[in-house]
PDB file of N, CA and C in Angstrom:
ATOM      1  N   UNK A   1     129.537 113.127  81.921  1.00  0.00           N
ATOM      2  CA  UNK A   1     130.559 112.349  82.567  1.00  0.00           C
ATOM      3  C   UNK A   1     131.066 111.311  81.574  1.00  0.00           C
ATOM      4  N   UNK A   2     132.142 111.227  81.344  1.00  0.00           N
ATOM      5  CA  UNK A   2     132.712 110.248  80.663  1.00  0.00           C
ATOM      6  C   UNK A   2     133.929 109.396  81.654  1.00  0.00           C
ATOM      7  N   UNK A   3     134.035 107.836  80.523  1.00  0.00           N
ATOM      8  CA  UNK A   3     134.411 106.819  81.149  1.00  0.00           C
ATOM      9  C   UNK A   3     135.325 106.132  80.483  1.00  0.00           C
ATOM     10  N   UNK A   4     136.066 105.290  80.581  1.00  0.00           N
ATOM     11  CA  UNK A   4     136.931 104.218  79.614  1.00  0.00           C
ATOM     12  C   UNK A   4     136.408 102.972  79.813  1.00  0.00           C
ATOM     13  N   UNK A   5     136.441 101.993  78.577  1.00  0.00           N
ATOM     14  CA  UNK A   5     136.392 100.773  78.388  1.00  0.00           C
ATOM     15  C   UNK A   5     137.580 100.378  78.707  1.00  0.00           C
ATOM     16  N   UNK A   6     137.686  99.117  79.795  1.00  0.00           N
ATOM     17  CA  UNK A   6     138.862  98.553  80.127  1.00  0.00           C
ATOM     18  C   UNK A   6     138.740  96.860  79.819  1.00  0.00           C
ATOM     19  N   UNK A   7     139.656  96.467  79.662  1.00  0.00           N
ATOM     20  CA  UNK A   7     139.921  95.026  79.760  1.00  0.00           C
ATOM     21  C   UNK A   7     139.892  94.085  80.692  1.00  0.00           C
ATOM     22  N   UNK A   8     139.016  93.378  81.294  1.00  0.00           N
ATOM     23  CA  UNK A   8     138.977  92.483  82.363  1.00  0.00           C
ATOM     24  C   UNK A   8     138.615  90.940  81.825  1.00  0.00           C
ATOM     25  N   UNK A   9     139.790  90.347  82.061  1.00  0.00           N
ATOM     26  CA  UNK A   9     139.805  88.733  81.428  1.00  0.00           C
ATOM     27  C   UNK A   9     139.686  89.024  79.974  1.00  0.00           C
ATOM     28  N   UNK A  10     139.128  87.953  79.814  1.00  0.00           N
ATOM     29  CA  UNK A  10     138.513  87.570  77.747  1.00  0.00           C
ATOM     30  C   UNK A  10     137.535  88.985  77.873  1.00  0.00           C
ATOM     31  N   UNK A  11     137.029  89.287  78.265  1.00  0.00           N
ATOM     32  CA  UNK A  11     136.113  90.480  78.430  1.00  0.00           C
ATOM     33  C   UNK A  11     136.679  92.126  78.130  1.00  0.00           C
ATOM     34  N   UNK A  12     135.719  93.046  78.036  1.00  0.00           N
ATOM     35  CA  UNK A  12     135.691  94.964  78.093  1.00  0.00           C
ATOM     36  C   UNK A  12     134.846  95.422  79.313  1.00  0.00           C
ATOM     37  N   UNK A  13     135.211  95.585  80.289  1.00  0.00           N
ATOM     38  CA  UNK A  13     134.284  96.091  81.078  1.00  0.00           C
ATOM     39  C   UNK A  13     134.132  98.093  81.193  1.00  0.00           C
ATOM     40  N   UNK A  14     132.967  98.233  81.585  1.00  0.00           N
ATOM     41  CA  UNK A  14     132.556  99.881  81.825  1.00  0.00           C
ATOM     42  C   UNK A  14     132.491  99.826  83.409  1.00  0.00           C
ATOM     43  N   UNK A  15     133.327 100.814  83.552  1.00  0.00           N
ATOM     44  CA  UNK A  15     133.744 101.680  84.902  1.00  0.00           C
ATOM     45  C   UNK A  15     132.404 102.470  85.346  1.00  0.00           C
ATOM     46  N   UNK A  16     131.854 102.259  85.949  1.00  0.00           N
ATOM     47  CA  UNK A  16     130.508 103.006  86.111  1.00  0.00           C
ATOM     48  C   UNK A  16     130.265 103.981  87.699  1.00  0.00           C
ATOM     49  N   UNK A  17     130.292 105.221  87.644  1.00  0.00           N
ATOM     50  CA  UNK A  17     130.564 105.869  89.064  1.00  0.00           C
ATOM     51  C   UNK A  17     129.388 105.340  89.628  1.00  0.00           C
ATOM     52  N   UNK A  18     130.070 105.293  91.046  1.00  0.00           N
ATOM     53  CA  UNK A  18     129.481 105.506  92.703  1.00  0.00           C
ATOM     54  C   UNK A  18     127.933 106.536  92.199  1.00  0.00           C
ATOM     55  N   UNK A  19     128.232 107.465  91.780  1.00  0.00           N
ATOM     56  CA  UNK A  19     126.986 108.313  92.020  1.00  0.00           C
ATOM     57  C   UNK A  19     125.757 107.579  90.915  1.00  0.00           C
ATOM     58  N   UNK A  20     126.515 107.288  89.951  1.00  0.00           N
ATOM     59  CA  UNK A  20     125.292 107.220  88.791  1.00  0.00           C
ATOM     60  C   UNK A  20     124.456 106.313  88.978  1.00  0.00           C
ATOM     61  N   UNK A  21     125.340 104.877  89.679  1.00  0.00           N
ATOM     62  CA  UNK A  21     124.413 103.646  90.483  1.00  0.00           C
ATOM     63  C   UNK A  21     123.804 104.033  91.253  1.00  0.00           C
ATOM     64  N   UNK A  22     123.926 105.130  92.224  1.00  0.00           N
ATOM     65  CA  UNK A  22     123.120 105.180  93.290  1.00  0.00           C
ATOM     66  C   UNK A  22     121.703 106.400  92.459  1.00  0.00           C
ATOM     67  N   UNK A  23     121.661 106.592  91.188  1.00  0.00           N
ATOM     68  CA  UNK A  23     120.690 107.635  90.616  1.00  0.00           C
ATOM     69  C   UNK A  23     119.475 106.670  90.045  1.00  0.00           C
ATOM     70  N   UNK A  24     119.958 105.506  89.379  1.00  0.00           N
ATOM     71  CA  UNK A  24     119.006 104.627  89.026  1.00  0.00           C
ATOM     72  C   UNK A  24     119.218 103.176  90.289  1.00  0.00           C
ATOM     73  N   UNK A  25     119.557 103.323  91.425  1.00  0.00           N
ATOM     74  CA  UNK A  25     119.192 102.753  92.673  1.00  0.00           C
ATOM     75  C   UNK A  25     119.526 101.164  92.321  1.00  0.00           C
ATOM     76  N   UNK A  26     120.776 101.574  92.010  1.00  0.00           N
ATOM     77  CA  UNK A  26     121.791 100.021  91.812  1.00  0.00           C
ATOM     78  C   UNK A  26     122.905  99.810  92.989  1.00  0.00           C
ATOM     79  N   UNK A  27     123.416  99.017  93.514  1.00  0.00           N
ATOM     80  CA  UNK A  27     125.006  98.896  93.861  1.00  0.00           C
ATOM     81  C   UNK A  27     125.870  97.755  92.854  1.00  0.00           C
ATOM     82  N   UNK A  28     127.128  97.604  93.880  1.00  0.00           N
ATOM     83  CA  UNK A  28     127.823  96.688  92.374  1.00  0.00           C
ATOM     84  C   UNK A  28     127.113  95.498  92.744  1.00  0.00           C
ATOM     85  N   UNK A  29     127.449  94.902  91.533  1.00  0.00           N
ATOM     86  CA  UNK A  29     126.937  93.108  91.801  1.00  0.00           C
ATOM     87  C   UNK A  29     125.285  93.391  91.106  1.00  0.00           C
ATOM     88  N   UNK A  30     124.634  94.201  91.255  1.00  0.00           N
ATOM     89  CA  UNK A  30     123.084  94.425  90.415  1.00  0.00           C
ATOM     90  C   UNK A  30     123.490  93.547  89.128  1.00  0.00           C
ATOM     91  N   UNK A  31     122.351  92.830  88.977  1.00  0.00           N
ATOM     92  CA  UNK A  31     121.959  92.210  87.100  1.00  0.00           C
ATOM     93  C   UNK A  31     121.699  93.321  86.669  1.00  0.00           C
ATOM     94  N   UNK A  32     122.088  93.525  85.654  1.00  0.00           N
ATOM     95  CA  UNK A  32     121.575  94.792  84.361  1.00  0.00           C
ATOM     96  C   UNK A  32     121.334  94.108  83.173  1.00  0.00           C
ATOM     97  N   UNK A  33     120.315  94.861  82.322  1.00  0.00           N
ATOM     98  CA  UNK A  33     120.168  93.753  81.097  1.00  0.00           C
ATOM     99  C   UNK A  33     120.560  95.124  80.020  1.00  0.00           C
ATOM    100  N   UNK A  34     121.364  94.660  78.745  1.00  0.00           N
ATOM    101  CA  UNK A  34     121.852  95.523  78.354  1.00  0.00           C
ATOM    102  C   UNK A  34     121.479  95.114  76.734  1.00  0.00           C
ATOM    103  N   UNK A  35     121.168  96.548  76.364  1.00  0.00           N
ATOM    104  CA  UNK A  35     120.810  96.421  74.856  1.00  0.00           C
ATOM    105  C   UNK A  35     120.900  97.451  73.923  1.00  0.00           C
ATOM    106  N   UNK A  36     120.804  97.577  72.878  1.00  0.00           N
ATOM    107  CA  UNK A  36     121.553  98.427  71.926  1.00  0.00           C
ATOM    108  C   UNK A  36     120.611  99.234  71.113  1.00  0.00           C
ATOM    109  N   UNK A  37     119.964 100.477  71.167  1.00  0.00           N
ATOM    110  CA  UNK A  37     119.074 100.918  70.716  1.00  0.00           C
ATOM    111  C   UNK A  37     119.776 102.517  70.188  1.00  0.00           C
ATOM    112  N   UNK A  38     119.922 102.885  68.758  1.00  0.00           N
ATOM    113  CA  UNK A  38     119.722 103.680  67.992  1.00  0.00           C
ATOM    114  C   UNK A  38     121.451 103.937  68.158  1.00  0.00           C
ATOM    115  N   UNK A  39     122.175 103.092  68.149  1.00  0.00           N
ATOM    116  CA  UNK A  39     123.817 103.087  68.177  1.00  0.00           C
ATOM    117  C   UNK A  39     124.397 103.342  69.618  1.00  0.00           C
ATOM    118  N   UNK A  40     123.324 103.546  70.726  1.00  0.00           N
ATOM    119  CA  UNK A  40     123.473 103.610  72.549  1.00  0.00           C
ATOM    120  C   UNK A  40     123.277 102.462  73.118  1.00  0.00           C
ATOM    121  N   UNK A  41     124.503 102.094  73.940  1.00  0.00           N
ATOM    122  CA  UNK A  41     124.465 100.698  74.871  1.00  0.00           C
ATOM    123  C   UNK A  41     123.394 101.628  75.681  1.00  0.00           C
ATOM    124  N   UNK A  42     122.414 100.945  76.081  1.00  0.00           N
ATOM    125  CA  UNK A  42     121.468 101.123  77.194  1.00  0.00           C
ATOM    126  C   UNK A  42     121.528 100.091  78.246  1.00  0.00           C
ATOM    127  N   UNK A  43     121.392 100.285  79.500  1.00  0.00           N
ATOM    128  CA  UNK A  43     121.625  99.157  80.582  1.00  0.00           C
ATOM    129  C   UNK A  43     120.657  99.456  81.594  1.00  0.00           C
ATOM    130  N   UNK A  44     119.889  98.634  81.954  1.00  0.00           N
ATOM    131  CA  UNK A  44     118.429  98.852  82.762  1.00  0.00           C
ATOM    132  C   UNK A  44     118.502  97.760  84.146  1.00  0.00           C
ATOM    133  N   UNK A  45     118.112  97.961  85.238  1.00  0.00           N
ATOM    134  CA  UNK A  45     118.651  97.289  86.242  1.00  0.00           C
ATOM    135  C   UNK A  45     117.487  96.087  86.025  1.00  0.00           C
ATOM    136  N   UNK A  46     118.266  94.708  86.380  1.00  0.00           N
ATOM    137  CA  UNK A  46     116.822  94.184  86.177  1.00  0.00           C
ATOM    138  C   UNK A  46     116.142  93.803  88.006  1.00  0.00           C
ATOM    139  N   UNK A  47     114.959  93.906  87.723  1.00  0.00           N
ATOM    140  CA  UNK A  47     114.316  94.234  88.828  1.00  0.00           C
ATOM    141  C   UNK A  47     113.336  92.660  88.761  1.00  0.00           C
ATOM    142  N   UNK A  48     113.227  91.977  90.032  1.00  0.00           N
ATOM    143  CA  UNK A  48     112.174  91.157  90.094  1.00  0.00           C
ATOM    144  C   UNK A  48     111.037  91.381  90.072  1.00  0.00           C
ATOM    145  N   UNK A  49     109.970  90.693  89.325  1.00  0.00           N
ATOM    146  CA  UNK A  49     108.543  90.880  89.632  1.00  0.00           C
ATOM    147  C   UNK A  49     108.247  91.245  90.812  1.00  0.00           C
ATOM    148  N   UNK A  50     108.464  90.921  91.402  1.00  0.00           N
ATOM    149  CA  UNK A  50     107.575  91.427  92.916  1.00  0.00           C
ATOM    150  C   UNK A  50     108.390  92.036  93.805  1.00  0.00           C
ATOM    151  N   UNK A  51     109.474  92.412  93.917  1.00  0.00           N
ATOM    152  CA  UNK A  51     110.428  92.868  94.454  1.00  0.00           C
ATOM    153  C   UNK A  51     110.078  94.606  94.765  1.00  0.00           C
ATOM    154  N   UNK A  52     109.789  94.503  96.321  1.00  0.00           N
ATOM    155  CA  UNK A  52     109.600  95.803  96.960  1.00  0.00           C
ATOM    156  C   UNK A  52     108.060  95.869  97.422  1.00  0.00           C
ATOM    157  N   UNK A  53     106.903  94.806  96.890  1.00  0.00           N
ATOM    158  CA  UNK A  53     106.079  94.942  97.140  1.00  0.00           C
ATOM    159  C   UNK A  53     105.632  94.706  98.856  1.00  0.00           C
ATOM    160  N   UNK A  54     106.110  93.917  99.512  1.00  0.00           N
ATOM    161  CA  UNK A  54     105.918  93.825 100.726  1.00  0.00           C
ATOM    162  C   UNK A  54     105.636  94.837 101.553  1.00  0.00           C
ATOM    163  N   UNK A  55     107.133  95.376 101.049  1.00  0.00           N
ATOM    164  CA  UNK A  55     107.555  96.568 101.887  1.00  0.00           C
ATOM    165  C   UNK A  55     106.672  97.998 101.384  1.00  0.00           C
ATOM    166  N   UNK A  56     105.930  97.800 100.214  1.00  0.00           N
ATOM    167  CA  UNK A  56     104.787  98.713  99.906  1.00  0.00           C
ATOM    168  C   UNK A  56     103.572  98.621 100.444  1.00  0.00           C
ATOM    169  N   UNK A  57     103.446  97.010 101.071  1.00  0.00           N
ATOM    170  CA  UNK A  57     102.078  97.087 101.305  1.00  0.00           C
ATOM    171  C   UNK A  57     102.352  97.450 102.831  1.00  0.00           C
ATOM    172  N   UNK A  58     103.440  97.349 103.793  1.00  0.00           N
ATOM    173  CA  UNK A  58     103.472  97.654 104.704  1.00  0.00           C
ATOM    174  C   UNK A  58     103.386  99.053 105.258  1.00  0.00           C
ATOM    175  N   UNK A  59     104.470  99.777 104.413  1.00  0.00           N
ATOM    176  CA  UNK A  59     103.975 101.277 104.386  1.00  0.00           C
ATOM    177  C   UNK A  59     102.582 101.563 104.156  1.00  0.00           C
ATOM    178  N   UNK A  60     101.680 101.275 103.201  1.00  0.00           N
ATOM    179  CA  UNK A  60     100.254 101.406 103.293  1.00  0.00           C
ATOM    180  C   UNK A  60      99.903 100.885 104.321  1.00  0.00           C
ATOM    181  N   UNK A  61     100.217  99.696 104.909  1.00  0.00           N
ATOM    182  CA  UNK A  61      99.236  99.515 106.059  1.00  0.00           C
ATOM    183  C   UNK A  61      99.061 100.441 107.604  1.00  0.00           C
ATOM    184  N   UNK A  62     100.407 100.952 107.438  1.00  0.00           N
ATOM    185  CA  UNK A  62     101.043 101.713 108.629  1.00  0.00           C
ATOM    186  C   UNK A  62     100.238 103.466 108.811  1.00  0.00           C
ATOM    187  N   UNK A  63      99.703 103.482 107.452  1.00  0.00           N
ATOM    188  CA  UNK A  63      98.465 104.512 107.495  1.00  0.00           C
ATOM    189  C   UNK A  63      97.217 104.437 107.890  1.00  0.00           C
ATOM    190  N   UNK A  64      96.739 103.069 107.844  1.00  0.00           N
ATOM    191  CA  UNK A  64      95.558 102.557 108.318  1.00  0.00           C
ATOM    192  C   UNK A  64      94.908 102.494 107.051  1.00  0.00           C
ATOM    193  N   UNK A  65      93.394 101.957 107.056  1.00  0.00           N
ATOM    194  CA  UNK A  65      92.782 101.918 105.861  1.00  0.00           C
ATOM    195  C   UNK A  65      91.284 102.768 106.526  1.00  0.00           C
ATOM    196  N   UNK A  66      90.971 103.136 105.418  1.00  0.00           N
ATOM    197  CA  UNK A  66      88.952 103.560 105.667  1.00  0.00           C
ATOM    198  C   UNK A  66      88.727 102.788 105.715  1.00  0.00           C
ATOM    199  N   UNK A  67      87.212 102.861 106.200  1.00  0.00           N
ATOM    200  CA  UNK A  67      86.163 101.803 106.520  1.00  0.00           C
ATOM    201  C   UNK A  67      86.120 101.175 105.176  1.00  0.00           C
ATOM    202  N   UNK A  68      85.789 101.772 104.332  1.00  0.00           N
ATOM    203  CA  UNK A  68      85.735 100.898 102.623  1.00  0.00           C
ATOM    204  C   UNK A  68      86.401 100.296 102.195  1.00  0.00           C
ATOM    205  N   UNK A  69      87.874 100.720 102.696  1.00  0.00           N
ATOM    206  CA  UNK A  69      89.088  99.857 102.413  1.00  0.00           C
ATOM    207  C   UNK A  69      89.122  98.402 102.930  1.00  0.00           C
ATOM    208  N   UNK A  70      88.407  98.439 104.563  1.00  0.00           N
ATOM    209  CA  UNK A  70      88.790  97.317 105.359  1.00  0.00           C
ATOM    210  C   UNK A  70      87.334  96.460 104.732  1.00  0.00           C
ATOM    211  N   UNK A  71      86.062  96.588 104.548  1.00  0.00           N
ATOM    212  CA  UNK A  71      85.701  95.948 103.812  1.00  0.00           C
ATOM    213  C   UNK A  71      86.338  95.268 102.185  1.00  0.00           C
ATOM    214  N   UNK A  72      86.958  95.767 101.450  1.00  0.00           N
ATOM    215  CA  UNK A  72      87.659  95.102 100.608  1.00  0.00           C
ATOM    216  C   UNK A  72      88.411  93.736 100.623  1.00  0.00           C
ATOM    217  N   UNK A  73      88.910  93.625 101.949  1.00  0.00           N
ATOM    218  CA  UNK A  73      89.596  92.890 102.673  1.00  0.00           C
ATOM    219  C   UNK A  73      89.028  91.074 103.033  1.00  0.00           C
ATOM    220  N   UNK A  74      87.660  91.486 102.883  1.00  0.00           N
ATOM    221  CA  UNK A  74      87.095  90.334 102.941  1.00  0.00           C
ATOM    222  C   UNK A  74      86.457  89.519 101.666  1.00  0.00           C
ATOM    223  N   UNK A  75      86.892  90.017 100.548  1.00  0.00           N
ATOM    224  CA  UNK A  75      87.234  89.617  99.443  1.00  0.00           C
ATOM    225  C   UNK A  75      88.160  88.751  98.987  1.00  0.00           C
ATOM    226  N   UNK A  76      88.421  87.607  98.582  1.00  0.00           N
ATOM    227  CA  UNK A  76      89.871  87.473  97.794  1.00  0.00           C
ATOM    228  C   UNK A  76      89.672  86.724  96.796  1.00  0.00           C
ATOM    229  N   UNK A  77      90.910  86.059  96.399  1.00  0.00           N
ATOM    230  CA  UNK A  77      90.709  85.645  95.153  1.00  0.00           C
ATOM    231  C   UNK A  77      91.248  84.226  94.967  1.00  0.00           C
ATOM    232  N   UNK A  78      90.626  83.613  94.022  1.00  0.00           N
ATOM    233  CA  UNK A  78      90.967  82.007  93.772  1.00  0.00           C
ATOM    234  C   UNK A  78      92.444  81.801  94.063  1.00  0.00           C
ATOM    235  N   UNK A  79      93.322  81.154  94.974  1.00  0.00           N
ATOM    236  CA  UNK A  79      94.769  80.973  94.668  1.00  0.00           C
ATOM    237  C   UNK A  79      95.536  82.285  95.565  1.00  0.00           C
ATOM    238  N   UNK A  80      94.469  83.105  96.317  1.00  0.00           N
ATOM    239  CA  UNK A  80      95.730  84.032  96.966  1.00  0.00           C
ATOM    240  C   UNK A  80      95.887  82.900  98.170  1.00  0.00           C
ATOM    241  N   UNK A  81      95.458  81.864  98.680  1.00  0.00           N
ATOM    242  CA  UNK A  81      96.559  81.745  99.520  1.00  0.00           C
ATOM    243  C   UNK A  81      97.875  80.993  99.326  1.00  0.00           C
ATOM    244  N   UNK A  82      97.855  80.708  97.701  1.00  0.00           N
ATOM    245  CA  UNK A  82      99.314  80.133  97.336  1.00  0.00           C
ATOM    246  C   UNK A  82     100.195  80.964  96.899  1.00  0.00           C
ATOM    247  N   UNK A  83      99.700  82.277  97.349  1.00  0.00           N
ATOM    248  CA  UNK A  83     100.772  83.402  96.835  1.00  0.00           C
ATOM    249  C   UNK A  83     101.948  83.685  98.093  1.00  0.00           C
ATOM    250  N   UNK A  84     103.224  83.894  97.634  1.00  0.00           N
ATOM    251  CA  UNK A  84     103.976  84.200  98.427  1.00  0.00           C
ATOM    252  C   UNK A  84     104.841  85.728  98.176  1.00  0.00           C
ATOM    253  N   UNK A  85     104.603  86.004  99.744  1.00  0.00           N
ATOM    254  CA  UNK A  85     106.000  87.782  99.362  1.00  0.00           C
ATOM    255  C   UNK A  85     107.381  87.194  99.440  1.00  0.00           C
TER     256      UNK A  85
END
């Protein structure tokens, strides 16, 4: 698939399809961090540290845990309760 570099303001912007954002699970407005490796603009979505984890641990929870699992549970660690999702 090819594209044109266009002019927007002092700026060049890249036209980027509907489909290709939705392949590496972007929409518009996503931060991308962009960098230049072996003469290829590369552009990588940037993703927050913790971003999606909630919603991972919820799906796991929604399976239930083993007995071994739910013992784990009564474990924790220095400072998890200043952690936030």
């Amino acid at each position: 698939m090819q594209t044109a570099l266009r002019k927007m303001g002092n700026s060049t912007g890249l036209i980027v399809p509907r489909a290709l954002l939705g392949e590496i699970g972007v929409t518009t407005g996503a931060q991308m961090d962009l960098r230049v490796e072996d003469g290829k603009l590369i552009a990588t979505p940037v993703r927050k540290v913790r971003e999606g984890w909630a919603e991972d641990a919820e799906r796991v929870a929604a399976h239930g845990l083993t007995e071994e699992e739910s013992d784990w549970l009564g474990f924790g660690n220095d400072g998890d309760d200043e952690l936030t999702w």
